[in-house]
Protein backbone atom coordinates (compact mmCIF):
# COMPACT_ATOMS: atom_id res chain seq x y z
CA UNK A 1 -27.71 -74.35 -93.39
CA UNK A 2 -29.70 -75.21 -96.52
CA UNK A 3 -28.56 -78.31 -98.89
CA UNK A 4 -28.77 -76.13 -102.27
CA UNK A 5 -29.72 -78.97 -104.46
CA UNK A 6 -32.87 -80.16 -102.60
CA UNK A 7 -33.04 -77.12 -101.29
CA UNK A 8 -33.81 -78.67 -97.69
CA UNK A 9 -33.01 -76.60 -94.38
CA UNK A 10 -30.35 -79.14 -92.77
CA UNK A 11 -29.77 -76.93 -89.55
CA UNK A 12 -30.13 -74.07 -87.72
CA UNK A 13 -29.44 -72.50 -84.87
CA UNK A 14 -29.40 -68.88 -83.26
CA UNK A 15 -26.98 -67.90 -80.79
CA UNK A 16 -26.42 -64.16 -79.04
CA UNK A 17 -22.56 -63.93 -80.32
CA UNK A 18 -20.86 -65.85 -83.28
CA UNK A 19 -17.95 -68.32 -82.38
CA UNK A 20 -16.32 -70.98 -84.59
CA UNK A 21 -16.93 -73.68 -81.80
CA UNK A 22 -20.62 -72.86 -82.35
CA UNK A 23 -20.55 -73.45 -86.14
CA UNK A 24 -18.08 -76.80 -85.41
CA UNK A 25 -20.92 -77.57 -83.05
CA UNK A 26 -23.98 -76.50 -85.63
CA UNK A 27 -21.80 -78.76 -88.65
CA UNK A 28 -21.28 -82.33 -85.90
CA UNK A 29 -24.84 -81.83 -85.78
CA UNK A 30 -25.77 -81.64 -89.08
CA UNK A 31 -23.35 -84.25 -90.42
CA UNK A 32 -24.88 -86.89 -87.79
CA UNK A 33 -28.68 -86.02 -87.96
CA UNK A 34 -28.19 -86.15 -92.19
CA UNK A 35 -25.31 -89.08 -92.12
CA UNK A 36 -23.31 -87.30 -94.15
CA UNK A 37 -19.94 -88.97 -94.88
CA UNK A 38 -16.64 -88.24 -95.57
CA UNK A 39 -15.61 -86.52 -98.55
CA UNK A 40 -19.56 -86.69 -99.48
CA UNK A 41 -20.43 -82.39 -99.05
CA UNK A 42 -18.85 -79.00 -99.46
CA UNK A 43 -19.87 -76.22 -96.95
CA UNK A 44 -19.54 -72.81 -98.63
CA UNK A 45 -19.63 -70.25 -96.48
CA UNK A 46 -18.32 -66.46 -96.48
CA UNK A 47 -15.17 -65.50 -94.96
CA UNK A 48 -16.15 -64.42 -91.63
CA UNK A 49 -14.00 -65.50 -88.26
CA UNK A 50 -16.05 -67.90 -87.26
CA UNK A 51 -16.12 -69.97 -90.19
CA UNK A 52 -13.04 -69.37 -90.95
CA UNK A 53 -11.52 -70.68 -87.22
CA UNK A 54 -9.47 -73.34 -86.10
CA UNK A 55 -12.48 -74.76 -84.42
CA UNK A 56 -14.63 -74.90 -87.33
CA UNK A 57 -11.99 -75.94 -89.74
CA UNK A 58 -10.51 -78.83 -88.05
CA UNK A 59 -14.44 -79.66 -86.84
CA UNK A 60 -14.70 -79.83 -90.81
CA UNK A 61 -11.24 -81.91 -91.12
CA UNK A 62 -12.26 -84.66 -88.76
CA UNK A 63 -15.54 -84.71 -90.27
CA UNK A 64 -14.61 -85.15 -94.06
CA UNK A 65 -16.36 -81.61 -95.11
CA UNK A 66 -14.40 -79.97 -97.81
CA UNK A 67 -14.70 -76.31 -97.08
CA UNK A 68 -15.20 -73.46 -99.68
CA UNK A 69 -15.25 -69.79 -99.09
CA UNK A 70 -16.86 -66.64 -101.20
CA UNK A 71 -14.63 -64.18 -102.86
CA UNK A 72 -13.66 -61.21 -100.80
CA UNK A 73 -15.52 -58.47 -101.77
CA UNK A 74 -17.86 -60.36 -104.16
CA UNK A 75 -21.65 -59.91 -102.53
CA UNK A 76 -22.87 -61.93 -105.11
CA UNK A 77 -21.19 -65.28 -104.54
CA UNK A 78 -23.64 -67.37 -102.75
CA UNK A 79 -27.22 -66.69 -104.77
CA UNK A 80 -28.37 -69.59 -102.94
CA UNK A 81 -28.53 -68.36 -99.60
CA UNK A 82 -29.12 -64.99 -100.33
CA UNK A 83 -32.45 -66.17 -101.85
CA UNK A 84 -33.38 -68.22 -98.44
CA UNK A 85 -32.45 -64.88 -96.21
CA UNK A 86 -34.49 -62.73 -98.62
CA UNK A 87 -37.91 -65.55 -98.28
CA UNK A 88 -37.21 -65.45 -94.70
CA UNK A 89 -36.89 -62.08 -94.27
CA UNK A 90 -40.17 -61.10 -96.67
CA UNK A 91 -42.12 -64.90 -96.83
CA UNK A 92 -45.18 -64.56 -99.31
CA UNK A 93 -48.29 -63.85 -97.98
């Protein structure tokens, strides 16, 4: 998870299946190590299951994150972390 304004990475994690209790868990996390507060951050993420489950959404309820999702079938709706996957995937030399 990057913050796209200071562009800082927040969190991370890597896991060998997705699951929206994982992301709930990844998001407590986050919210306590950067004491983040209610109604205080927006987590835009695409529409996949996980971040789009029960787990993950009322994970996001109880902890006063106001969720936001991409545009099906709009690739370009998150510039922000498409730019961190393409330094991480080719990081300059």
């Amino acid at each position: 998870m990057i913050d796209i304004y200071s562009r800082k990475i927040v969190g991370w994690q890597v896991y060998e299946q997705e699951s929206s209790a994982l992301a709930a868990d990844l998001m407590t996390d986050i919210c306590r190590h950067e004491g983040i507060k209610r109604n205080q951050v927006t987590l835009h993420s695409d529409n996949g299951s996980p971040m789009k489950g029960a787990t993950i959404l009322a994970t996001l309820q109880e902890l006063g994150v106001i969720p936001s999702f991409s545009r099906p079938y709009v690739s370009n709706d998150n510039p922000h972390l498409k730019s961190l996957f393409r330094t991480l995937k080719y990081p300059p030399e």
